[in-house]
N, C-alpha and C. Protein backbone atom coordinates (compact mmCIF):
# COMPACT_ATOMS: atom_id res chain seq x y z
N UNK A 1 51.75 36.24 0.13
CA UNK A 1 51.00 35.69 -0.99
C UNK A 1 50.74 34.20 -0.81
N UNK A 2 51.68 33.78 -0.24
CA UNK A 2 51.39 32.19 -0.01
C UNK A 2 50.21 31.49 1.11
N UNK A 3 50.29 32.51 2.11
CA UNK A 3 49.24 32.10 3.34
C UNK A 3 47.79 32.22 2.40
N UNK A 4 47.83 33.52 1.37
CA UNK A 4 46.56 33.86 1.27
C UNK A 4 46.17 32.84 0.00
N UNK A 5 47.07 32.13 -0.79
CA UNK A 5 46.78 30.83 -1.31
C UNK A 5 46.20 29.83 -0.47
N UNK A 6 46.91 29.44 0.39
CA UNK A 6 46.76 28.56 1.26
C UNK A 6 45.02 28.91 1.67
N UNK A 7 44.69 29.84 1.95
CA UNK A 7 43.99 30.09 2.26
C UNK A 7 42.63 29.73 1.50
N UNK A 8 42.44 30.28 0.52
CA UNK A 8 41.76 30.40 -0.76
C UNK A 8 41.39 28.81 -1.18
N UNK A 9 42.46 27.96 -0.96
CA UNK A 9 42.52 26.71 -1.41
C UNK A 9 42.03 26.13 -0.12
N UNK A 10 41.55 26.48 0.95
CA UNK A 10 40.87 25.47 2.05
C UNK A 10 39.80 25.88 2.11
N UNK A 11 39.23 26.97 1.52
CA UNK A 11 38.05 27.69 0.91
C UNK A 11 37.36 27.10 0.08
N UNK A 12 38.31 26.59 -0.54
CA UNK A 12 37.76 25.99 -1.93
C UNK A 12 37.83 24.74 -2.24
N UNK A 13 38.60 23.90 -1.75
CA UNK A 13 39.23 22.32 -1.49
C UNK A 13 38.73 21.50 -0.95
N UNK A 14 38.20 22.22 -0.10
CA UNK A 14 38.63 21.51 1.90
C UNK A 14 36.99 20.63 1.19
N UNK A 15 35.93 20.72 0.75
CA UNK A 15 34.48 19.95 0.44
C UNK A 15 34.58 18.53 -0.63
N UNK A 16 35.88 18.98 -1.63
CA UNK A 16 36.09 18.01 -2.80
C UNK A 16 37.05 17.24 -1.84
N UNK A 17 37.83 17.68 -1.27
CA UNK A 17 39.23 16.99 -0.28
C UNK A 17 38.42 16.02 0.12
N UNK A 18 37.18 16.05 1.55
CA UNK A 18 36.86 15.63 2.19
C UNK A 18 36.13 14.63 1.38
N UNK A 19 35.09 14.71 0.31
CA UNK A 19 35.02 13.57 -0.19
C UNK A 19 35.36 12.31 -0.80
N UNK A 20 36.21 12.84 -1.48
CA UNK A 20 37.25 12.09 -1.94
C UNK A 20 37.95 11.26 -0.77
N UNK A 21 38.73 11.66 0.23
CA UNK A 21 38.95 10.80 1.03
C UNK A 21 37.78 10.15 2.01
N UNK A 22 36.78 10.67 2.55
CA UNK A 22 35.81 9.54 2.81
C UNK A 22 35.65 8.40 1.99
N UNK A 23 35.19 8.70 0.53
CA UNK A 23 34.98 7.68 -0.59
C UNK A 23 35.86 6.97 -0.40
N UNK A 24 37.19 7.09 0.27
CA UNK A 24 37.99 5.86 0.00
C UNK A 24 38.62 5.77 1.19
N UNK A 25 37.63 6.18 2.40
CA UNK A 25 38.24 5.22 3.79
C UNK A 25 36.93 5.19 4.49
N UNK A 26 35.64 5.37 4.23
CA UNK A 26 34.63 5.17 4.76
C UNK A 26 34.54 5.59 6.00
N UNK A 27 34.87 6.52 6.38
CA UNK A 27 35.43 7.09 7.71
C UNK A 27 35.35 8.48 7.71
N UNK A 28 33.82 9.33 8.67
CA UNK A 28 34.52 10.88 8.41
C UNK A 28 35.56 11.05 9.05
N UNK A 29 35.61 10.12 10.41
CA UNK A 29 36.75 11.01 11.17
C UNK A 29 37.92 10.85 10.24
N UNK A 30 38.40 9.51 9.98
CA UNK A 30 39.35 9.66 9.03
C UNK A 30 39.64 10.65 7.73
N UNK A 31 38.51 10.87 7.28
CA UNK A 31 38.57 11.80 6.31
C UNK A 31 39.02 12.96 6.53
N UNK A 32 38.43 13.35 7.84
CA UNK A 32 38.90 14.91 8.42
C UNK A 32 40.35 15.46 8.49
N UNK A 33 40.74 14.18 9.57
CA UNK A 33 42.40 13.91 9.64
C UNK A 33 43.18 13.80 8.42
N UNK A 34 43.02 13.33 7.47
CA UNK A 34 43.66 13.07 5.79
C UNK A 34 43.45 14.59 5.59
N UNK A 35 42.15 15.14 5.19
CA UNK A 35 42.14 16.44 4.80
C UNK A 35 42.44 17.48 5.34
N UNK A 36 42.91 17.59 7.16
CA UNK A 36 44.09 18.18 8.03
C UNK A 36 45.44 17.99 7.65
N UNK A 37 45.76 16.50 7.30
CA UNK A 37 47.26 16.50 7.10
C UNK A 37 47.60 16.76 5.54
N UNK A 38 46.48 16.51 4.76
CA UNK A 38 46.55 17.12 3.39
C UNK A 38 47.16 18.61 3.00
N UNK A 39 46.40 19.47 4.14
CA UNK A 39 46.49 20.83 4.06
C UNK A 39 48.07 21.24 4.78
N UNK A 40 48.22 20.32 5.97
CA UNK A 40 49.34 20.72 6.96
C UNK A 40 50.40 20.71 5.96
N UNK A 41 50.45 19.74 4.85
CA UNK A 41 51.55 19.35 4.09
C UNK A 41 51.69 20.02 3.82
N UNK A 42 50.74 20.54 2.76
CA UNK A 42 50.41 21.94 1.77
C UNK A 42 51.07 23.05 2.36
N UNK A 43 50.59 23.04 3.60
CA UNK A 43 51.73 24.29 3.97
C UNK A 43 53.11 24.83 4.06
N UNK A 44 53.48 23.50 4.50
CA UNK A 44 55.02 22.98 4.46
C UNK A 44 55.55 23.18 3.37
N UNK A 45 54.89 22.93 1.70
CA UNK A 45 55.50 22.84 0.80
C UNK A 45 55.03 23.66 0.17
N UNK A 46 54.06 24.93 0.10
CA UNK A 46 54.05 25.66 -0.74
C UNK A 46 54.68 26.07 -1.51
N UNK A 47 55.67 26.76 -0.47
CA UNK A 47 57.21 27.32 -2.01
C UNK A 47 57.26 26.63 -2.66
N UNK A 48 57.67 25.36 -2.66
CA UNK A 48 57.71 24.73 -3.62
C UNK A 48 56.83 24.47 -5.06
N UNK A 49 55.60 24.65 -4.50
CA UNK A 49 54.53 24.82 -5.65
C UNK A 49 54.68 25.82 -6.76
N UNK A 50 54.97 24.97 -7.54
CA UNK A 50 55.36 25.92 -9.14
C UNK A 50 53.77 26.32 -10.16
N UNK A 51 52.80 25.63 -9.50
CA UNK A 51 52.24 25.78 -10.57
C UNK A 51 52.01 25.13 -11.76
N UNK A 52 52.56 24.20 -11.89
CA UNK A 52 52.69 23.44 -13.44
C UNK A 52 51.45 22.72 -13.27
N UNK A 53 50.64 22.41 -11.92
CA UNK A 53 49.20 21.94 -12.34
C UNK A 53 48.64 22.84 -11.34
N UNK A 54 47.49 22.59 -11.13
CA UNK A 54 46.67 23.11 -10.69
C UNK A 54 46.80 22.86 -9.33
N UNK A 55 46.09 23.88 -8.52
CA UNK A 55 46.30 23.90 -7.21
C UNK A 55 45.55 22.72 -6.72
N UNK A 56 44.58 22.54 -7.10
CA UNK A 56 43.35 21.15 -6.67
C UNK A 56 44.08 20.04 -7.07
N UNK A 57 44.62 19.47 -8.48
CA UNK A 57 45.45 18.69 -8.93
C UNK A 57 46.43 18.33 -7.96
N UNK A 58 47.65 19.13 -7.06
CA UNK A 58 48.32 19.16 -6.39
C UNK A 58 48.19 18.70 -4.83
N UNK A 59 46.90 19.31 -4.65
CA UNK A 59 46.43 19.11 -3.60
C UNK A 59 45.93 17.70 -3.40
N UNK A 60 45.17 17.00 -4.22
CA UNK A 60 44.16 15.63 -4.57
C UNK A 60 45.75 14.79 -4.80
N UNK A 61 46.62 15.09 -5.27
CA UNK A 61 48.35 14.33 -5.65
C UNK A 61 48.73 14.07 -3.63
N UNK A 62 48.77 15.36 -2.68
CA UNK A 62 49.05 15.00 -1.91
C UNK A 62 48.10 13.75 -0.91
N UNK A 63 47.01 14.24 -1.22
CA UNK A 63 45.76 13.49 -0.55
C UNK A 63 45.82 12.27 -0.67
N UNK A 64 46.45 11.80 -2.21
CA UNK A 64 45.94 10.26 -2.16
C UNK A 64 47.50 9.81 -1.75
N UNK A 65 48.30 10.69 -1.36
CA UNK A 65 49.56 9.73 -0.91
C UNK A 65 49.44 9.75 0.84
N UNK A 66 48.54 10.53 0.90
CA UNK A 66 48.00 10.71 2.86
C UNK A 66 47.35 9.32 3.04
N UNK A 67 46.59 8.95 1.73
CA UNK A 67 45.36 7.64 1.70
C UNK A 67 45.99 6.57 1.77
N UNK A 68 47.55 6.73 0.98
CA UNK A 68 48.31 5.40 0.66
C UNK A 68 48.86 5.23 2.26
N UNK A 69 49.54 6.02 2.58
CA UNK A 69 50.06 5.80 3.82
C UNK A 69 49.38 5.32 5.00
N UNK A 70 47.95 6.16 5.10
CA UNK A 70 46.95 5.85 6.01
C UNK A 70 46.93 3.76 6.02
N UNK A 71 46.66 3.48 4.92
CA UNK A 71 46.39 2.36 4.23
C UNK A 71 47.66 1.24 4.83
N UNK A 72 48.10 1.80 4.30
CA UNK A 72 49.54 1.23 4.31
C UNK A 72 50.09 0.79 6.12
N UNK A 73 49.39 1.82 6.80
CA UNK A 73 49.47 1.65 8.39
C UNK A 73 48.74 0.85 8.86
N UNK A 74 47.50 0.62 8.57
CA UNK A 74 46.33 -0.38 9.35
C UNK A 74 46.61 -1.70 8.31
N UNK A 75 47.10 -1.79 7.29
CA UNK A 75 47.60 -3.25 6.77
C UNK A 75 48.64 -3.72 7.29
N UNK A 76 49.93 -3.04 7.84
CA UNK A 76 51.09 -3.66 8.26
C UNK A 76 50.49 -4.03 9.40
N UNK A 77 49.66 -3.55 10.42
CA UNK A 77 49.40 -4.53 11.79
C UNK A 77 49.16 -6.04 11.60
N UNK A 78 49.86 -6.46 12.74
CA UNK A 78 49.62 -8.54 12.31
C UNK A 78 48.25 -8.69 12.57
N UNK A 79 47.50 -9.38 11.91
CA UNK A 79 46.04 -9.90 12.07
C UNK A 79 46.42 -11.41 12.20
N UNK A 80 45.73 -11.55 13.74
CA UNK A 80 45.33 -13.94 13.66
C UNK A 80 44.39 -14.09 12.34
N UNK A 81 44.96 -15.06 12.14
CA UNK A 81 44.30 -15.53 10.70
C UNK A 81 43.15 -16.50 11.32
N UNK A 82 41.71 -16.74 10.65
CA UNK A 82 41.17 -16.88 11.56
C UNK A 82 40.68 -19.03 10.71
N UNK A 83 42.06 -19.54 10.82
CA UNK A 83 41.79 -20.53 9.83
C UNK A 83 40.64 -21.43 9.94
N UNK A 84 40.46 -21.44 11.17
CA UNK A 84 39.07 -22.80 11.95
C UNK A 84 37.79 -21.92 11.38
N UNK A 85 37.33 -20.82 10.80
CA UNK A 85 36.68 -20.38 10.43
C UNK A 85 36.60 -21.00 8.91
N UNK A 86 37.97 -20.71 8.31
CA UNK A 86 37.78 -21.02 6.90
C UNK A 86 37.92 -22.51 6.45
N UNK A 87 38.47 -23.09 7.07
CA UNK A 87 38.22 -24.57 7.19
C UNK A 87 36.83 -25.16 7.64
N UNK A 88 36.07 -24.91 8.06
CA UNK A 88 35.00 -25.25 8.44
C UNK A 88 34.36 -25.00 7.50
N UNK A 89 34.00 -24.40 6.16
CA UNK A 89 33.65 -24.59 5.21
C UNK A 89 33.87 -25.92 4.04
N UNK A 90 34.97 -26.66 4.29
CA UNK A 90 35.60 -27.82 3.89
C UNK A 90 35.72 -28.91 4.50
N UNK A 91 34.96 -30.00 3.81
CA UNK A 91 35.62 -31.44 4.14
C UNK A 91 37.15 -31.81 4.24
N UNK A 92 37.08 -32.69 4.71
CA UNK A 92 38.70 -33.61 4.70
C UNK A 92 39.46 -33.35 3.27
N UNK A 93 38.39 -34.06 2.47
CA UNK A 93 39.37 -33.89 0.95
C UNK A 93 38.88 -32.37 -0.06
N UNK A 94 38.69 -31.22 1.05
CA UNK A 94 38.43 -30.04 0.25
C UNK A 94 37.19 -29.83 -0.17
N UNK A 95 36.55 -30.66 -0.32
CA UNK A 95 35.37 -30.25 -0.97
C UNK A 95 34.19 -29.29 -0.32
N UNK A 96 33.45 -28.76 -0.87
CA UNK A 96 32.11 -27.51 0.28
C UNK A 96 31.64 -29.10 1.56
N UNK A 97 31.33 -28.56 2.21
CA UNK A 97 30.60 -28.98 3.41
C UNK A 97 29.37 -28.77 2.83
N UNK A 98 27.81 -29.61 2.45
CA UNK A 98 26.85 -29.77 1.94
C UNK A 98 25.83 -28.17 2.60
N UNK A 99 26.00 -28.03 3.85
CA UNK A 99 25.45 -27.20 4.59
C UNK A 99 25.97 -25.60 4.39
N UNK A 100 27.40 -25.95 4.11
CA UNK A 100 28.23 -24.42 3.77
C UNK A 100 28.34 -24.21 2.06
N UNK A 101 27.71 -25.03 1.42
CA UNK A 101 27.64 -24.84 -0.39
C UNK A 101 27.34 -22.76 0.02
N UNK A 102 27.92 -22.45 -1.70
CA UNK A 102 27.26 -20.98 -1.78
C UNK A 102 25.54 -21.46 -2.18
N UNK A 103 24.57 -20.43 -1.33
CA UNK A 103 23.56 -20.59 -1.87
C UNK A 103 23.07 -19.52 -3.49
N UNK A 104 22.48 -19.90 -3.71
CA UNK A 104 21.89 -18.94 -5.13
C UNK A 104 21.12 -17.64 -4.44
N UNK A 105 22.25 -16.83 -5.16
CA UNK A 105 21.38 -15.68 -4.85
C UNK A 105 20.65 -14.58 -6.01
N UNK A 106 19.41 -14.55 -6.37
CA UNK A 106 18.16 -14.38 -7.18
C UNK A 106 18.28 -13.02 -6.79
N UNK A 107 18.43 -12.28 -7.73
CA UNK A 107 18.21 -10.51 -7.82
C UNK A 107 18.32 -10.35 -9.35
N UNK A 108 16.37 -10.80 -9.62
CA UNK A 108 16.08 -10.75 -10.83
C UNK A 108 15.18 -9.38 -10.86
N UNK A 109 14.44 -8.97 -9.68
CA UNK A 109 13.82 -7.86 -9.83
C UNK A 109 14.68 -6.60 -9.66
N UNK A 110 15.49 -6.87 -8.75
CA UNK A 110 16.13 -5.59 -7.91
C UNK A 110 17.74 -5.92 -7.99
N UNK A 111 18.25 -5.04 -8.32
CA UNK A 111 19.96 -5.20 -8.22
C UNK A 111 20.08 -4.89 -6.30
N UNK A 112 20.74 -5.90 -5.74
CA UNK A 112 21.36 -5.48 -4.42
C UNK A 112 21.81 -4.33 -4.26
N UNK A 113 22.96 -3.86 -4.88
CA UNK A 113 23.70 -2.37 -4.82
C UNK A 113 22.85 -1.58 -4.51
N UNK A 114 21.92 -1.30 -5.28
CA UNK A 114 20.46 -0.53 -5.47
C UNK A 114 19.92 -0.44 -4.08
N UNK A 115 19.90 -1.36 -3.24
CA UNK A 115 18.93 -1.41 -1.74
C UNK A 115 19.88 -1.09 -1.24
N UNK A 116 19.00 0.59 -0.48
CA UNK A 116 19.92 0.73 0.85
C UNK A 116 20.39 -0.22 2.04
N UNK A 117 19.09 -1.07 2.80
CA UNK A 117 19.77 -1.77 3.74
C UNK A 117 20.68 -3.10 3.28
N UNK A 118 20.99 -3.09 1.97
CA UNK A 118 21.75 -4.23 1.51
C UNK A 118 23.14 -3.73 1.99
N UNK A 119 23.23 -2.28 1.37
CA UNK A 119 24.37 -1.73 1.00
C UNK A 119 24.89 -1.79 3.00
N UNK A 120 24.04 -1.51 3.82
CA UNK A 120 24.12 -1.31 5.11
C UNK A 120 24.57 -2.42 5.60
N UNK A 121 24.16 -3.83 5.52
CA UNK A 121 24.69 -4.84 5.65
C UNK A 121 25.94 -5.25 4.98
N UNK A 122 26.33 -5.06 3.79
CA UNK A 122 27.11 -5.16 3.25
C UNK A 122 28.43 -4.25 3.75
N UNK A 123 28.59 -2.72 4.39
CA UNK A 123 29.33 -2.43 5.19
C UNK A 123 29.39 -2.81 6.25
N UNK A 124 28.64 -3.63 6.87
CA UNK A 124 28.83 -4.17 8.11
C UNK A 124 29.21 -5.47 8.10
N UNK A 125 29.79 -5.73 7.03
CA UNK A 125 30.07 -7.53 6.76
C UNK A 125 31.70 -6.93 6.28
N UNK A 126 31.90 -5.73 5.57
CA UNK A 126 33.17 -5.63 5.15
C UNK A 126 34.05 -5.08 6.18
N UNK A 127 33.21 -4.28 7.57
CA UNK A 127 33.92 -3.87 8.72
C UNK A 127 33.93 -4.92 9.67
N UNK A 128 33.07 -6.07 9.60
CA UNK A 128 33.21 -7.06 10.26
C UNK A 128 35.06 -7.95 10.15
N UNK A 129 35.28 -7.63 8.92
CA UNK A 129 36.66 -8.22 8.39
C UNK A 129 37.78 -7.56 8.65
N UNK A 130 38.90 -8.42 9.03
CA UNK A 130 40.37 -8.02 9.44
C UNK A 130 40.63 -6.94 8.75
N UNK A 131 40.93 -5.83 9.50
CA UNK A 131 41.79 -4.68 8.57
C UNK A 131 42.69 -4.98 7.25
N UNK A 132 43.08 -5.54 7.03
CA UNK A 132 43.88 -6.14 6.03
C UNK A 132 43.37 -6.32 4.74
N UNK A 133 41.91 -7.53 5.11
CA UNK A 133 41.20 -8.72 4.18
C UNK A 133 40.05 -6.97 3.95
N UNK A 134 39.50 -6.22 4.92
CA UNK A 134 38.86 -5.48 4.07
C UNK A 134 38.96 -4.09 3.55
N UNK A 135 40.40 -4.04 3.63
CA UNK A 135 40.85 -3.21 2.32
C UNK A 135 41.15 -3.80 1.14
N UNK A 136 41.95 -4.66 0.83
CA UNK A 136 41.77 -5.60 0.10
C UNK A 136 40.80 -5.57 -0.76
N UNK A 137 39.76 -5.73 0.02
CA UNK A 137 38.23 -6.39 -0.44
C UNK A 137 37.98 -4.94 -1.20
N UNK A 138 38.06 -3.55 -0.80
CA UNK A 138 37.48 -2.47 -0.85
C UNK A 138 38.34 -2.14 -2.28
N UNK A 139 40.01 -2.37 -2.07
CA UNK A 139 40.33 -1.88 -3.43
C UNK A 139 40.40 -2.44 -4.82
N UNK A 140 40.03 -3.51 -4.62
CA UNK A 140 39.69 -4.75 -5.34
C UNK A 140 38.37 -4.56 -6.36
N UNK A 141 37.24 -4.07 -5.27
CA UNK A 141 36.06 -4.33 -5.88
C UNK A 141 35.32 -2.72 -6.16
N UNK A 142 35.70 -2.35 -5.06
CA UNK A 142 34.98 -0.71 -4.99
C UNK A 142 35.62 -0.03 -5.76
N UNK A 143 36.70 -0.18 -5.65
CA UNK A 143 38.30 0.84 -6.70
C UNK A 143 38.61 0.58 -7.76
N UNK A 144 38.14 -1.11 -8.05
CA UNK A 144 38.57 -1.68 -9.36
C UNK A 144 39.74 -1.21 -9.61
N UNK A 145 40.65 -1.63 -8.48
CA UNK A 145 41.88 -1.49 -8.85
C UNK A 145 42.62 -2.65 -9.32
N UNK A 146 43.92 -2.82 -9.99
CA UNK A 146 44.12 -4.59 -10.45
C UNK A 146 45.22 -4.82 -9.12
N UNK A 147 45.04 -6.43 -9.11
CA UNK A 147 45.82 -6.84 -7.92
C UNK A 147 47.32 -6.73 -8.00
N UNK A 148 47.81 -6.38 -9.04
CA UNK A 148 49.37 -5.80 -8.80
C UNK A 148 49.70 -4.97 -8.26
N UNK A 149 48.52 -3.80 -8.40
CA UNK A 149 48.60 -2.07 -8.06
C UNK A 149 48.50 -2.61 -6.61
N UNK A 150 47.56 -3.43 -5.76
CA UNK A 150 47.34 -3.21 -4.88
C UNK A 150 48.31 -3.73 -3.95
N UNK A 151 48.62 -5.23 -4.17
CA UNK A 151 50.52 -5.57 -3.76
C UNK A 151 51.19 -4.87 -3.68
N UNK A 152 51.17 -3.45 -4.48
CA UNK A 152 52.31 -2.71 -4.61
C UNK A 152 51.66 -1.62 -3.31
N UNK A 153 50.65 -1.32 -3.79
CA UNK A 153 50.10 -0.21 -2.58
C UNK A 153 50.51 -0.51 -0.85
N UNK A 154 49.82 -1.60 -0.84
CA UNK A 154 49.76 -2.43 0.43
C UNK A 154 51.32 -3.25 0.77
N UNK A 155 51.89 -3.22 -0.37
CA UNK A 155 53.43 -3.97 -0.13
C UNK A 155 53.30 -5.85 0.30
N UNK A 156 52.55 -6.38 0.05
CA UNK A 156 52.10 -7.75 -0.16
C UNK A 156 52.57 -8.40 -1.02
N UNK A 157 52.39 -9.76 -0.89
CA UNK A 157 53.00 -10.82 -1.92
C UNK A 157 51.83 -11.00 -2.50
N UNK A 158 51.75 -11.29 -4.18
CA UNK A 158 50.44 -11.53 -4.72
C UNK A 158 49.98 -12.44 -4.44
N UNK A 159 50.63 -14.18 -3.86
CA UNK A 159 50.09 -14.72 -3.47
C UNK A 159 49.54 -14.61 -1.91
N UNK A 160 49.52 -13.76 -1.33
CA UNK A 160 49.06 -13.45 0.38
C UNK A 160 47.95 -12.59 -0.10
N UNK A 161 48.04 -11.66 -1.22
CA UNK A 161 47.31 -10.94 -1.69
C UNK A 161 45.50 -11.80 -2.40
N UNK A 162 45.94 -12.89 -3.17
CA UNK A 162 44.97 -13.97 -3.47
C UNK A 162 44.34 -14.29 -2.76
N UNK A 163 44.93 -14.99 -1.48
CA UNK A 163 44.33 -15.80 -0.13
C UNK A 163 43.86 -14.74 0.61
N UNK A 164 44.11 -13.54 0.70
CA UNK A 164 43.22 -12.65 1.38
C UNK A 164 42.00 -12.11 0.84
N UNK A 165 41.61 -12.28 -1.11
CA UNK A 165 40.65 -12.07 -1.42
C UNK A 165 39.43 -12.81 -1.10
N UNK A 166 40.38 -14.50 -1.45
CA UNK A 166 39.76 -15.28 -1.49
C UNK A 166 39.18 -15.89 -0.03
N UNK A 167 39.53 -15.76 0.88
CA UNK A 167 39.23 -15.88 2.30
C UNK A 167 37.86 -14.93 2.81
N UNK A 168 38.37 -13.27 2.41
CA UNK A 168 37.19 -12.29 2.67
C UNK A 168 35.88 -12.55 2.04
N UNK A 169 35.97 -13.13 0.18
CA UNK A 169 34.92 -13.53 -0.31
C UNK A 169 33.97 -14.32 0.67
N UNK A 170 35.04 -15.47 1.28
CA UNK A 170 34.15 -16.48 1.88
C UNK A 170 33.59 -16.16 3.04
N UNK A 171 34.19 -14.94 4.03
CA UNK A 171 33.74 -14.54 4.90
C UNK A 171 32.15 -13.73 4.76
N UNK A 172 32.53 -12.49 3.93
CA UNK A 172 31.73 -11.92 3.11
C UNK A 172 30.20 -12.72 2.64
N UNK A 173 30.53 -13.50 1.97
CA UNK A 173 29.12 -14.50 1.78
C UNK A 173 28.53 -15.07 3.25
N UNK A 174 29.30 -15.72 3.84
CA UNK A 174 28.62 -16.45 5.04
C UNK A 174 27.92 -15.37 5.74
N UNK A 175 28.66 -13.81 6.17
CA UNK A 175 28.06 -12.72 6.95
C UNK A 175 26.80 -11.95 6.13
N UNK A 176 27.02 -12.15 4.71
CA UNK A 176 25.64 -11.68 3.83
C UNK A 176 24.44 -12.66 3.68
N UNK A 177 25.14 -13.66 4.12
CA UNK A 177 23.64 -14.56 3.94
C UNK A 177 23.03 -14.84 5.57
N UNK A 178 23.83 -14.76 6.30
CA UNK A 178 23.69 -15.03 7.82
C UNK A 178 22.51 -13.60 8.04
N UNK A 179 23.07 -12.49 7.38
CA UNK A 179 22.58 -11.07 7.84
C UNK A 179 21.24 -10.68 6.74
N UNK A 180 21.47 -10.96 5.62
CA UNK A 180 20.58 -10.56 4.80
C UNK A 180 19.25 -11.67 4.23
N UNK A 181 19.81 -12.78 4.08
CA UNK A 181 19.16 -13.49 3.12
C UNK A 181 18.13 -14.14 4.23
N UNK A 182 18.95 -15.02 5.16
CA UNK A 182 18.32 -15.67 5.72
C UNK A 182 17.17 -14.58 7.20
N UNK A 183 16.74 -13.19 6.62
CA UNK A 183 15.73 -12.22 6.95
C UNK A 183 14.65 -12.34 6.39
């Protein structure tokens, strides 16, 4: 009875599984692998499955702790911090560099989000960024998750957690205006 659960539920799962984890690693291959080890688990622990929720419920419970972990692996790698980058936005006494000010960006007709090749550039400015700075960036803004949850997810100090928003922002702008604006 249990295989033919198992079964039934990769029948039926395996399309909501897979989105769900793409949506939140931008990655099919990754997705595939999450929704392999999603299921592998599943197998392992069937007996155990009582039932008290739903089989999809249970399943989407194991998935996003496959996501946390996934997560949790490509953030612990050490990343060079790339400071001569972010300093070069600043004078001596802190202030913008006249040339590196944020410029104004005018999206009175058209919301950005809205344009595909924005959105295209815009993943290619957030994969441009340290594994670290663009998850961060992703659960922050895409997840609207709050920055405690994500310290806690990622296991970070809130202040390492700050300086990594605040660093990607600045990266983020220079690679969106380098890539988009100035087109």
């Amino acid at each position: 009875m249990e295989n033919e659960n198992l079964i039934k539920w990769v029948n039926e799962f395996t399309n909501e599984l897979y989105k769900w984890a793409y949506y939140k690693t931008s990655s099919a291959e990754t997705a595939e692998d999450l929704v392999q080890e999603t299921f592998l688990a599943a197998a392992e622990k069937v007996s155990t499955f009582k039932g008290d929720s739903s089989a999809k419920t249970w399943l989407f419970s194991i998935l996003n702790h496959k996501i946390i972990d996934y997560y949790r692996k490509k953030v612990n790698k050490p990343v060079a911090m790339e400071s001569n980058t972010i300093a070069s936005y600043f004078d001596e006494d802190g202030s913008w560099q006249k040339e590196k000010r944020p410029k104004d960006w005018q999206d009175e007709e058209n919301h950005l989000l809205d344009d595909n090749d924005f959105q295209q550039i815009l993943k290619k400015c957030l994969d441009a960024l340290p594994e670290k700075w663009s998850t961060c960036v992703k659960l922050k803004y895409l997840t609207e998750k709050s920055g405690e949850d994500i310290c806690q997810e990622l296991e970070i100090a809130p202040t390492n957690y700050w300086q990594i928003v605040h660093r990607s922002k600045l990266q983020l702008r220079n690679c969106i205006e380098n890539n988009w604006f100035k087109n």
